[in-house]
PDB file of N, CA and C in Angstrom:
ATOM      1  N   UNK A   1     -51.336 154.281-328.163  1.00  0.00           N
ATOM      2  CA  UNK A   1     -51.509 153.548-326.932  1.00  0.00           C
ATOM      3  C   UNK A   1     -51.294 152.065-327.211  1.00  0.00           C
ATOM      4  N   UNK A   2     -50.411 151.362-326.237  1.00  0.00           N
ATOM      5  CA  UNK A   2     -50.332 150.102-326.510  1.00  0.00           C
ATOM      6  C   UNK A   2     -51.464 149.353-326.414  1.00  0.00           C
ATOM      7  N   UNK A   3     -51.627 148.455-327.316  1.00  0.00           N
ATOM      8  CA  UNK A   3     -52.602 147.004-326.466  1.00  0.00           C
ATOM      9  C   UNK A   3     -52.169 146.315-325.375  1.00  0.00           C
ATOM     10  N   UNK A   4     -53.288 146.595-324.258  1.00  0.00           N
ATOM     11  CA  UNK A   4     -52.956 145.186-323.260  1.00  0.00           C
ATOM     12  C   UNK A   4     -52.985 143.930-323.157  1.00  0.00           C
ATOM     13  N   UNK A   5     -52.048 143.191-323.840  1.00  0.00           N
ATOM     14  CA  UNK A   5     -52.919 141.884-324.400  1.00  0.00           C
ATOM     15  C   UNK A   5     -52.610 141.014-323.305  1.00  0.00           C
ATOM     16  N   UNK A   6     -51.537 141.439-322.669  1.00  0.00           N
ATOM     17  CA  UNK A   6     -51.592 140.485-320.700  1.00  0.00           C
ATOM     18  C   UNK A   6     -53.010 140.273-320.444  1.00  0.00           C
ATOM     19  N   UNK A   7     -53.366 141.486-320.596  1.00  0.00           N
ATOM     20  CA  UNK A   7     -55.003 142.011-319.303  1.00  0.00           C
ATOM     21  C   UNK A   7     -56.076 141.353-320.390  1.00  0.00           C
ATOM     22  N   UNK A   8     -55.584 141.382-321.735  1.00  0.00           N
ATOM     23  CA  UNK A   8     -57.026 140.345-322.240  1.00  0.00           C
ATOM     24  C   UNK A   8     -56.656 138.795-322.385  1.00  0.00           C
ATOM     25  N   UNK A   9     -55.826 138.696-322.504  1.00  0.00           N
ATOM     26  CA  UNK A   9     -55.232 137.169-322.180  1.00  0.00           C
ATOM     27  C   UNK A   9     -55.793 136.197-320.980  1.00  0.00           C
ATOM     28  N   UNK A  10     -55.917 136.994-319.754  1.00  0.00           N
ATOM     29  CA  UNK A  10     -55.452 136.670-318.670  1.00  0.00           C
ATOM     30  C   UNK A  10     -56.646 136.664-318.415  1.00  0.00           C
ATOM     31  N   UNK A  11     -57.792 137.669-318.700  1.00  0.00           N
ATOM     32  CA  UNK A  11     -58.953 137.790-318.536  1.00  0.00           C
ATOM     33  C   UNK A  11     -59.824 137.089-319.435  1.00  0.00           C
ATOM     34  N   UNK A  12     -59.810 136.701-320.187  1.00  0.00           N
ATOM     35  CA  UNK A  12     -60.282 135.992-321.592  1.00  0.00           C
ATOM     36  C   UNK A  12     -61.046 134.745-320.613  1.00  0.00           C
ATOM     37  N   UNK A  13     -60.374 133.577-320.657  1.00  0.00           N
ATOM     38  CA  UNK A  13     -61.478 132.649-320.181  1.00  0.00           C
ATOM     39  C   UNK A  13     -62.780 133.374-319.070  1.00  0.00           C
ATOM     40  N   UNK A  14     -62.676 133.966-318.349  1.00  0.00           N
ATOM     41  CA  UNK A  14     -64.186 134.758-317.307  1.00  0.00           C
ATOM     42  C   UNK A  14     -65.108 135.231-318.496  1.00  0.00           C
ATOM     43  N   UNK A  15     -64.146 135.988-319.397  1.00  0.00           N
ATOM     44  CA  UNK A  15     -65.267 136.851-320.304  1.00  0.00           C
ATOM     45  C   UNK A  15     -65.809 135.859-321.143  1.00  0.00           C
ATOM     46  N   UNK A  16     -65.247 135.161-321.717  1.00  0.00           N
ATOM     47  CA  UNK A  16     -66.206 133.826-322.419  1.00  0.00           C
ATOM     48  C   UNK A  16     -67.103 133.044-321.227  1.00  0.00           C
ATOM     49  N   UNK A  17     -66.789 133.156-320.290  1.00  0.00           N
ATOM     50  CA  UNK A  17     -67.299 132.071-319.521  1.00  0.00           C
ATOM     51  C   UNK A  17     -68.868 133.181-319.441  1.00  0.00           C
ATOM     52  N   UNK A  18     -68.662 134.562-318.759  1.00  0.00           N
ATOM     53  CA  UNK A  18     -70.155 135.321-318.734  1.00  0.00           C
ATOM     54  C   UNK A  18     -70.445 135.909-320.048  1.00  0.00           C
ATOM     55  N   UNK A  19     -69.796 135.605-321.116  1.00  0.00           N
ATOM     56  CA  UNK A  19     -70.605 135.736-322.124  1.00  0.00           C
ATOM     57  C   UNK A  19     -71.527 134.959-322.713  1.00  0.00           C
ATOM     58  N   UNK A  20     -71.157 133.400-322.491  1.00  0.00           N
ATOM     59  CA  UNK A  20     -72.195 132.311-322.486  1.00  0.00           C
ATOM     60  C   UNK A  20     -73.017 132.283-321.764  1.00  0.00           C
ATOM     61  N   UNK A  21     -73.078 132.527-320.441  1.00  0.00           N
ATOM     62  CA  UNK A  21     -73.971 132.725-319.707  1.00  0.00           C
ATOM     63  C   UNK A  21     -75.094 133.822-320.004  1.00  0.00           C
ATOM     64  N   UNK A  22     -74.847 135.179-320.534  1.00  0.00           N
ATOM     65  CA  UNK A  22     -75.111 135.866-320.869  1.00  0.00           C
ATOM     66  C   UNK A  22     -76.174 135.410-322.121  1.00  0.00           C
ATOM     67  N   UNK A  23     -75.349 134.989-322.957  1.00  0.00           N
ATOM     68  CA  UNK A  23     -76.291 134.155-324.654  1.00  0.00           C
ATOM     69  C   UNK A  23     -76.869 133.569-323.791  1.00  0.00           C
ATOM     70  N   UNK A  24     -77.438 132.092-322.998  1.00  0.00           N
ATOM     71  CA  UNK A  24     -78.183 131.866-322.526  1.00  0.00           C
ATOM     72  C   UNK A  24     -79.532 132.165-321.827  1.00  0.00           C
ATOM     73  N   UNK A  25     -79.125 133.071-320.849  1.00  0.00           N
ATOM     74  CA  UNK A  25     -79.955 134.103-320.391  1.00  0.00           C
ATOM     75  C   UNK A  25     -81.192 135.101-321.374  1.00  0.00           C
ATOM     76  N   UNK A  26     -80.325 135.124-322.474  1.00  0.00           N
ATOM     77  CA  UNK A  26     -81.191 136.098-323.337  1.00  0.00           C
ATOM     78  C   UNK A  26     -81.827 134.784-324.548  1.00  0.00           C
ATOM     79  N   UNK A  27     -81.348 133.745-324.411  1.00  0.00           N
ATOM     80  CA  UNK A  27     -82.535 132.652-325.380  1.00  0.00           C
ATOM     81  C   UNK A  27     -83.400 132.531-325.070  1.00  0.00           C
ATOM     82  N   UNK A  28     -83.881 132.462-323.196  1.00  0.00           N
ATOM     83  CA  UNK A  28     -84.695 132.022-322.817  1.00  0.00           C
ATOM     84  C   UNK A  28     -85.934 133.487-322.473  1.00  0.00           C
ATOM     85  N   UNK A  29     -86.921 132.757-323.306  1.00  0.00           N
ATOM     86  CA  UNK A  29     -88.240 133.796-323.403  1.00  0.00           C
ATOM     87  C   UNK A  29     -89.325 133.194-322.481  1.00  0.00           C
ATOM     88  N   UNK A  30     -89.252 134.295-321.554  1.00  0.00           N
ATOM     89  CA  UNK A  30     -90.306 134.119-320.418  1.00  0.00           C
ATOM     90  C   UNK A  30     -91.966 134.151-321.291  1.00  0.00           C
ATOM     91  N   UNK A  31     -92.464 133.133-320.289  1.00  0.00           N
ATOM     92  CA  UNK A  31     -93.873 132.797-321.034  1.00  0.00           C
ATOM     93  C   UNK A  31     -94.882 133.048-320.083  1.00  0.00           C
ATOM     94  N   UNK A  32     -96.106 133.652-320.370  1.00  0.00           N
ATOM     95  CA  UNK A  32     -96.934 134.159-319.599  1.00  0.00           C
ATOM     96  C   UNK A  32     -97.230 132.940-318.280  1.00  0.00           C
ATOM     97  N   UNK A  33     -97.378 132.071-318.485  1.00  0.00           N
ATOM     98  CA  UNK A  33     -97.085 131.521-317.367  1.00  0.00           C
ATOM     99  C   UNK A  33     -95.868 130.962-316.236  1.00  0.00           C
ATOM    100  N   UNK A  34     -95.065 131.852-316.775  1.00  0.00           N
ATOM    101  CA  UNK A  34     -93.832 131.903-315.422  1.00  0.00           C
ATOM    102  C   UNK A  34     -94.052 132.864-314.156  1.00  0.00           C
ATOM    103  N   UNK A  35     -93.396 132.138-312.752  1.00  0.00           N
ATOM    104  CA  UNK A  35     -93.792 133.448-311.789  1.00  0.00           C
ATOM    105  C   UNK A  35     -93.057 134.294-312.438  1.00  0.00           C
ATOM    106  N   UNK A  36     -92.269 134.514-313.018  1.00  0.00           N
ATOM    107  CA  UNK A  36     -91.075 135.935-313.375  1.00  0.00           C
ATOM    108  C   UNK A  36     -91.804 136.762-313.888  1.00  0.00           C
ATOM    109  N   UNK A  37     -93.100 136.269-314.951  1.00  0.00           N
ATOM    110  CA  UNK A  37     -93.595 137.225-315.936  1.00  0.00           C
ATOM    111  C   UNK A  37     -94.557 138.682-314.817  1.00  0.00           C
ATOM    112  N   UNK A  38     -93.906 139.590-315.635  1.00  0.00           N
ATOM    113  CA  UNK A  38     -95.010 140.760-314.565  1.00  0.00           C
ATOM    114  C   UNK A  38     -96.342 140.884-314.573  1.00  0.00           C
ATOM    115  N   UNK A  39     -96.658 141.260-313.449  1.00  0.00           N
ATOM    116  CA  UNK A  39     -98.471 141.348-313.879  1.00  0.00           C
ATOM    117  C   UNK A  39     -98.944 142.586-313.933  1.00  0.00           C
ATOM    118  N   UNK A  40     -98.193 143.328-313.371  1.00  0.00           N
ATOM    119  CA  UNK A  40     -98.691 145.109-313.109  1.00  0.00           C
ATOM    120  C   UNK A  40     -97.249 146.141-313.696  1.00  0.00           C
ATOM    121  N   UNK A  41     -97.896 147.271-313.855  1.00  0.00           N
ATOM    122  CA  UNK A  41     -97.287 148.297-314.368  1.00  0.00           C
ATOM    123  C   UNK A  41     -95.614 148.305-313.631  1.00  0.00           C
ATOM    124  N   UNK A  42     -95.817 148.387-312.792  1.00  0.00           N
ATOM    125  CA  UNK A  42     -94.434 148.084-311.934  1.00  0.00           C
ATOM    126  C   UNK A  42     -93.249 147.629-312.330  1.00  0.00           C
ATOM    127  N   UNK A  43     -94.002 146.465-312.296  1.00  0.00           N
ATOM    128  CA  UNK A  43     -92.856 145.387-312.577  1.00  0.00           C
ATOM    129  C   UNK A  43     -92.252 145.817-314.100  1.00  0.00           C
ATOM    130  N   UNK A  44     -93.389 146.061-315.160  1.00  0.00           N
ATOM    131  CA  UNK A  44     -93.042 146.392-316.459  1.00  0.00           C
ATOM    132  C   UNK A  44     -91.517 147.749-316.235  1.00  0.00           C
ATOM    133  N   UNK A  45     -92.235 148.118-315.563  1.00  0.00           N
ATOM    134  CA  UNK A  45     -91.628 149.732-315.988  1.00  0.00           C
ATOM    135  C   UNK A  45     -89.751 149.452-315.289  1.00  0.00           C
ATOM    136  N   UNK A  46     -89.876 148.941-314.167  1.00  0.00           N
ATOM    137  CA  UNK A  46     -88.720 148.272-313.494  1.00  0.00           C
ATOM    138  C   UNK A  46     -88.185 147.739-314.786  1.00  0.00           C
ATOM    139  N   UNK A  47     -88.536 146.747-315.356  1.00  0.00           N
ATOM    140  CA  UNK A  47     -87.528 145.838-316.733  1.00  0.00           C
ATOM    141  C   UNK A  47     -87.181 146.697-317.426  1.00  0.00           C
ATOM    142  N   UNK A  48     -88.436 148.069-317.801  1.00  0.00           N
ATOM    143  CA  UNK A  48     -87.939 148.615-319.480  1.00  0.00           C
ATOM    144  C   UNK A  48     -87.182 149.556-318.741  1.00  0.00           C
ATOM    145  N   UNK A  49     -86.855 149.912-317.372  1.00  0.00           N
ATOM    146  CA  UNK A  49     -85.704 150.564-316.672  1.00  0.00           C
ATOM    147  C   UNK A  49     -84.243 149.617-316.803  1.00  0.00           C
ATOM    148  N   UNK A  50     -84.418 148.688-316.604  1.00  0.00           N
ATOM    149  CA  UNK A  50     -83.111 147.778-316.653  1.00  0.00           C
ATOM    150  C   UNK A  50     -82.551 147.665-317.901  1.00  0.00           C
ATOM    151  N   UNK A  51     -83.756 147.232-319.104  1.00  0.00           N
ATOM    152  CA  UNK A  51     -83.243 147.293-320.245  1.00  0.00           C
ATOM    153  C   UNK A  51     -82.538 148.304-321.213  1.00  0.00           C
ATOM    154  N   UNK A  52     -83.365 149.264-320.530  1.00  0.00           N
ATOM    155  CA  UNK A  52     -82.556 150.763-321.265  1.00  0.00           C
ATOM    156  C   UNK A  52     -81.290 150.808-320.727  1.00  0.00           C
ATOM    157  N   UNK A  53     -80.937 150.571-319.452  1.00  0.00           N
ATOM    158  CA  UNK A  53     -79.589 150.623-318.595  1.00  0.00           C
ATOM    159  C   UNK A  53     -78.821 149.483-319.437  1.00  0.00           C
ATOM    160  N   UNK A  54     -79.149 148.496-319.515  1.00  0.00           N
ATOM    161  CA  UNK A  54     -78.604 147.417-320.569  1.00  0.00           C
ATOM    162  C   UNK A  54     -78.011 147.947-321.750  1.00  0.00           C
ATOM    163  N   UNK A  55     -78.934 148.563-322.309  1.00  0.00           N
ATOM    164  CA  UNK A  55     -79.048 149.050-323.877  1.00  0.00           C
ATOM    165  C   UNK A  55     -77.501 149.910-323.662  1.00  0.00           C
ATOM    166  N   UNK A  56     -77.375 150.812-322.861  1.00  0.00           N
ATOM    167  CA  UNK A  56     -76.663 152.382-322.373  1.00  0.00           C
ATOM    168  C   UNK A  56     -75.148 151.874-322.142  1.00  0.00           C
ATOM    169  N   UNK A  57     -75.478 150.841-321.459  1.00  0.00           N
ATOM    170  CA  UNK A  57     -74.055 150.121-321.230  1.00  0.00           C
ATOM    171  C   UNK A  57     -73.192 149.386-322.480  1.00  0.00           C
ATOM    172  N   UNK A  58     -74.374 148.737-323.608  1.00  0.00           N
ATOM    173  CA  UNK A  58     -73.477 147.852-324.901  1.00  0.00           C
ATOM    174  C   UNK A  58     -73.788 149.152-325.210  1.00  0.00           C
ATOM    175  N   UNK A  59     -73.796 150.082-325.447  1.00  0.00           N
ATOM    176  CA  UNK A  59     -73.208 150.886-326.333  1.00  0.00           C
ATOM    177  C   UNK A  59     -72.233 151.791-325.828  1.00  0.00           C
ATOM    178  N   UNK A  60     -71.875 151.741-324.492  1.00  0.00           N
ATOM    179  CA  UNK A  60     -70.739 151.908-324.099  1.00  0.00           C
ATOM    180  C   UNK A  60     -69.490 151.227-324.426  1.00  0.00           C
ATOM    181  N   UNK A  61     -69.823 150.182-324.281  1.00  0.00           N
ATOM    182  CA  UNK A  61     -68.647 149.133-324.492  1.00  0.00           C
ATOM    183  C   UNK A  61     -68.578 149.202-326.076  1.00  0.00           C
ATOM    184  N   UNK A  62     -69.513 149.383-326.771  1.00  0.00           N
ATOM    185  CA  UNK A  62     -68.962 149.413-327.962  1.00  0.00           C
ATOM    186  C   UNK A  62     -68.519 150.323-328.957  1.00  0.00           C
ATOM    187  N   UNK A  63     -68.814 151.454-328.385  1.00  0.00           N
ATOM    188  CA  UNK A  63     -68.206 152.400-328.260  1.00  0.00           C
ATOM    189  C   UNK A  63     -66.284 152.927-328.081  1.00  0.00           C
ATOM    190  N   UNK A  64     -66.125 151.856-326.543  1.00  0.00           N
ATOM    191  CA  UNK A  64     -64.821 151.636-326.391  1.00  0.00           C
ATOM    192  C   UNK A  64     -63.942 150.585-327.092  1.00  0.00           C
ATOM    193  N   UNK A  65     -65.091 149.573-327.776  1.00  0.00           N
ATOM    194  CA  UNK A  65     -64.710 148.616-328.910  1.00  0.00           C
ATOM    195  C   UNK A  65     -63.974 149.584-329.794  1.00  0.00           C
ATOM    196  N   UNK A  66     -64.747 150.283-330.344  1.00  0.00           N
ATOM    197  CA  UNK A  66     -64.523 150.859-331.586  1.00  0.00           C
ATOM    198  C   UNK A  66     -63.335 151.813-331.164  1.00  0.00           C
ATOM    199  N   UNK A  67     -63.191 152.110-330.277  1.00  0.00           N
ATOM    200  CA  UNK A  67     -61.926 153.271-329.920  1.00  0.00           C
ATOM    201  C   UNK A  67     -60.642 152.361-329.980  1.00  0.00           C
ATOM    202  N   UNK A  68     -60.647 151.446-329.502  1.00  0.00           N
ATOM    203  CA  UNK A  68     -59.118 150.130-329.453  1.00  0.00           C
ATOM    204  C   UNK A  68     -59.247 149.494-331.065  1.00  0.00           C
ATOM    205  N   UNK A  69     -60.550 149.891-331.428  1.00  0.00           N
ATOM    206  CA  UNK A  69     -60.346 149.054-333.217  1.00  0.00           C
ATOM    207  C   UNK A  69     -59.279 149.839-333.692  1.00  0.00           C
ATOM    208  N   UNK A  70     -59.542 151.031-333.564  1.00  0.00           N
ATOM    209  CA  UNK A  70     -59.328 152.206-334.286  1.00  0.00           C
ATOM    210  C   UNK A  70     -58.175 152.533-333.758  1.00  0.00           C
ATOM    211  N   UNK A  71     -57.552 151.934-332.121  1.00  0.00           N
ATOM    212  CA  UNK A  71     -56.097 152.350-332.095  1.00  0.00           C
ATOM    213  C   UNK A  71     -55.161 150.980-332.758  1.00  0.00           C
ATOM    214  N   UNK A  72     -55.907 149.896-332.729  1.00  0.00           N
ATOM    215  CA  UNK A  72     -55.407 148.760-333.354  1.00  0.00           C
ATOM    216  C   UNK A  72     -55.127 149.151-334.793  1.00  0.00           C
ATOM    217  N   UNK A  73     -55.650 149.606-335.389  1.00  0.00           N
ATOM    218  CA  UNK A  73     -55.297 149.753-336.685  1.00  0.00           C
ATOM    219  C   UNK A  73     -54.332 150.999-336.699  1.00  0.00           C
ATOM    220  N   UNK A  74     -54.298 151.998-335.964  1.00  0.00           N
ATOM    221  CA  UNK A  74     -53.394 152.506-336.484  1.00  0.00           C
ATOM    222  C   UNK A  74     -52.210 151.848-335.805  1.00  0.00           C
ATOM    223  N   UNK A  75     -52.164 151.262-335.239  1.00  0.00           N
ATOM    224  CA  UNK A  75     -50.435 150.525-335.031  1.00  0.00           C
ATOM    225  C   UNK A  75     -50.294 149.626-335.972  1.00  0.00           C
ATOM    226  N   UNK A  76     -51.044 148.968-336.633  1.00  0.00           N
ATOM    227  CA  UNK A  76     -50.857 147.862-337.833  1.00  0.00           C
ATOM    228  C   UNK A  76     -50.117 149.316-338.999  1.00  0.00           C
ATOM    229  N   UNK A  77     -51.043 149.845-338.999  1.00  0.00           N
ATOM    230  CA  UNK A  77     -50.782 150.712-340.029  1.00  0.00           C
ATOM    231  C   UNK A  77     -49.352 151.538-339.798  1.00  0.00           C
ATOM    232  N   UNK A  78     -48.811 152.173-338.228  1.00  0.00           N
ATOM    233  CA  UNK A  78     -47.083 152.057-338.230  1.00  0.00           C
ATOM    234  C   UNK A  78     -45.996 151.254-338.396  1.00  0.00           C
ATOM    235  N   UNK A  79     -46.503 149.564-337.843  1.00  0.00           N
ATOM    236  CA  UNK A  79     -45.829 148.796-337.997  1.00  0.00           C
ATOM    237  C   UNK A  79     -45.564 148.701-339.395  1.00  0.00           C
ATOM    238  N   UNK A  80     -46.324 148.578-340.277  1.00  0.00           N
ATOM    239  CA  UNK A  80     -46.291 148.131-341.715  1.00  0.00           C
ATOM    240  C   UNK A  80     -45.493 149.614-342.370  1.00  0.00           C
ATOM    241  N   UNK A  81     -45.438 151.021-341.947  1.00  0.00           N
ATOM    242  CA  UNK A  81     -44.709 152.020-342.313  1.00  0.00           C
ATOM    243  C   UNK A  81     -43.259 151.856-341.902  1.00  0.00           C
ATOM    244  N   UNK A  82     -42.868 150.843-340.678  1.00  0.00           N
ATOM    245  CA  UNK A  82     -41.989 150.818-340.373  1.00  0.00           C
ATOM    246  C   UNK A  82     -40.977 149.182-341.122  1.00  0.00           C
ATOM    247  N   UNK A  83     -41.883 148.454-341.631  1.00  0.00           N
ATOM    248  CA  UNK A  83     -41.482 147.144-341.961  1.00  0.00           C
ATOM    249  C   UNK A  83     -40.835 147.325-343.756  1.00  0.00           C
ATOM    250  N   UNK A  84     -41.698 148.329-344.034  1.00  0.00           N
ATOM    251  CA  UNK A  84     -41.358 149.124-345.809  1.00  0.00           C
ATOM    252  C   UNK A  84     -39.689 149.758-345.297  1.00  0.00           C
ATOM    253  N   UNK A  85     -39.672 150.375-344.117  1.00  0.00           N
ATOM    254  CA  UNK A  85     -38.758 151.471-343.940  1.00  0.00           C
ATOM    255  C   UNK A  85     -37.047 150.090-343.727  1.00  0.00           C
ATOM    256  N   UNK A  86     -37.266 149.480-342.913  1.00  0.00           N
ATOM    257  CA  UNK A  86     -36.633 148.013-342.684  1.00  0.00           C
ATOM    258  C   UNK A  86     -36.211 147.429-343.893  1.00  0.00           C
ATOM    259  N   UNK A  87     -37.416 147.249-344.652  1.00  0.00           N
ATOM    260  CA  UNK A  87     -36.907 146.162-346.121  1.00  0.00           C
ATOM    261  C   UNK A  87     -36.246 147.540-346.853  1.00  0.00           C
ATOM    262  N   UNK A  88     -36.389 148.973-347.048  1.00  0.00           N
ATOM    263  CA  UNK A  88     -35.505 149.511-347.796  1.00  0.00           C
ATOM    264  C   UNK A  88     -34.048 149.357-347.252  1.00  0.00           C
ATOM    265  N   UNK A  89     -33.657 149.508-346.126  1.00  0.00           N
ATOM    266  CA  UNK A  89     -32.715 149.375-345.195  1.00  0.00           C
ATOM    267  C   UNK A  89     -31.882 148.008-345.166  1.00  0.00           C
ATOM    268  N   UNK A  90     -32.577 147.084-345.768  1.00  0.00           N
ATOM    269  CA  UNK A  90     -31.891 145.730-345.883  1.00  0.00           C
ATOM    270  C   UNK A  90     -31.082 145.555-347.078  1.00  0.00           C
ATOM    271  N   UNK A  91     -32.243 146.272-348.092  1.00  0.00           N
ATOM    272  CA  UNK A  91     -31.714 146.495-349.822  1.00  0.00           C
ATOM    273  C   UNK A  91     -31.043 147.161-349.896  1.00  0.00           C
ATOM    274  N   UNK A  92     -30.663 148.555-349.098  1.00  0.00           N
ATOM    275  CA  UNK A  92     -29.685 149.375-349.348  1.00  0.00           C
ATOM    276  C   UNK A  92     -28.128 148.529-348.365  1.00  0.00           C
ATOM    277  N   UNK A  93     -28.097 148.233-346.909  1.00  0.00           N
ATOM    278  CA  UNK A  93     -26.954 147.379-347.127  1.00  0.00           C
ATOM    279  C   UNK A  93     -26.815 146.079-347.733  1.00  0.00           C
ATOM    280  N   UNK A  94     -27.574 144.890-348.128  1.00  0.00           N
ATOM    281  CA  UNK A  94     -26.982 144.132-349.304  1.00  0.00           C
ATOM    282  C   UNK A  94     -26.658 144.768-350.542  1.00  0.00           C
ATOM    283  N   UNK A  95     -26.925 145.892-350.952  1.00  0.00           N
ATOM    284  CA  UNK A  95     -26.047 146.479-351.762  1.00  0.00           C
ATOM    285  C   UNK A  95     -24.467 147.102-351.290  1.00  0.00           C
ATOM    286  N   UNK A  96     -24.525 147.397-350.260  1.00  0.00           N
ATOM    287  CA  UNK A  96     -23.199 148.488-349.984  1.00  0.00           C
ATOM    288  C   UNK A  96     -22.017 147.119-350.016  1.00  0.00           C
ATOM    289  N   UNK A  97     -23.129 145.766-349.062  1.00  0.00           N
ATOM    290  CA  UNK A  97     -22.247 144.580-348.992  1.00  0.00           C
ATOM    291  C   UNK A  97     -21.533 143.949-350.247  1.00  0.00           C
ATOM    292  N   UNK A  98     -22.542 144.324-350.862  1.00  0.00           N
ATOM    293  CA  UNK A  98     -21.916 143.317-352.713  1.00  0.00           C
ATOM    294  C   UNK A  98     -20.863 144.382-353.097  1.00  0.00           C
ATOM    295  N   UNK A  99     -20.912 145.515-353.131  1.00  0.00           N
ATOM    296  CA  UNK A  99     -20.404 146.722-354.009  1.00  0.00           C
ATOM    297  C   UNK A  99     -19.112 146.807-352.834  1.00  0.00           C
ATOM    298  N   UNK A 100     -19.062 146.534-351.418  1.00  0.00           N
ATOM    299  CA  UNK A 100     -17.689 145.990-351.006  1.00  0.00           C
ATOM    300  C   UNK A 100     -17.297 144.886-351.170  1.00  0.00           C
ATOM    301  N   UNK A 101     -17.770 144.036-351.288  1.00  0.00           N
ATOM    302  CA  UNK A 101     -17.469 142.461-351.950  1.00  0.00           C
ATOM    303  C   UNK A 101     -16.532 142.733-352.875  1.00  0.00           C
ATOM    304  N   UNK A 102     -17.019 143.518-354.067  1.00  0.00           N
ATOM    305  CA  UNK A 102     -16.768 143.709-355.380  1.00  0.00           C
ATOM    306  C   UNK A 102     -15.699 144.350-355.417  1.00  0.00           C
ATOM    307  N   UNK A 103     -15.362 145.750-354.715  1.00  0.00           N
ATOM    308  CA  UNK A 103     -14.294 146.623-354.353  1.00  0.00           C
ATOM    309  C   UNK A 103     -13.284 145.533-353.948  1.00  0.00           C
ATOM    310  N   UNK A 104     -13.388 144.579-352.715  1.00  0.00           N
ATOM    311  CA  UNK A 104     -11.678 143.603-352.186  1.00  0.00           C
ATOM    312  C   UNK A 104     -11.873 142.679-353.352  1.00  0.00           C
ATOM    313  N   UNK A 105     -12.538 142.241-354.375  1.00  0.00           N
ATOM    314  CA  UNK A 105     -12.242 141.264-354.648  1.00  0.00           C
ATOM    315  C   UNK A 105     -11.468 141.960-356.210  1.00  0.00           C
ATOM    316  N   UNK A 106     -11.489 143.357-356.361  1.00  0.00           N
ATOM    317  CA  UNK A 106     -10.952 143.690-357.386  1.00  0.00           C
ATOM    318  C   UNK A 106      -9.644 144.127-357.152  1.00  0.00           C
ATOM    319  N   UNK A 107      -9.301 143.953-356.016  1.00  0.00           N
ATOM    320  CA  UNK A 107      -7.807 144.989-355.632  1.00  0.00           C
ATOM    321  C   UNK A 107      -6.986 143.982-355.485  1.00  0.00           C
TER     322      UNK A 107
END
């Protein structure tokens, strides 16, 4: 499968932009005296609901990380089967070239 590198190119500045936002968001540690902090079971159980959904999702994505690592490398790994196959292909005609060189320049 090819890489889309249009679609990450193109998309690249948003994803840095909510990924900082994101690092931010998670520096800041709510302190028992914020309204945000919960006071009852509720509210708790609501967050450690969100967070697990959080949790479910980066390991989705990284998950699909690891699937494009893993098709990334194997195209490094054809290209480079195909770049060996090229440089034999170069060595075999600069040879055929010299060894006709050699042939008109002997006749």
């Amino acid at each position: 499968m090819a890489v889309p590198w249009t679609h990450i190119i193109r998309w690249a500045p948003e994803l840095i932009t909510i990924s900082r936002e994101l690092l931010g968001r998670t520096k800041t540690i709510p302190s028992p005296a914020d309204p945000v902090h919960p006071t009852d079971n509720r509210e708790l159980l609501a967050r450690i609901v969100a967070l697990e959904e959080n949790e479910r999702r980066q390991a989705e994505l990284v998950e699909r990380m690891a699937e494009q690592q893993a098709e990334l490398a194997q195209a490094v790994v054809a290209l480079h089967r195909n770049e060996r196959r090229l440089i034999g292909a170069v060595v075999v005609l600069a040879v055929a070239l010299v060894a006709l060189a050699a042939w008109v320049a002997l006749r």
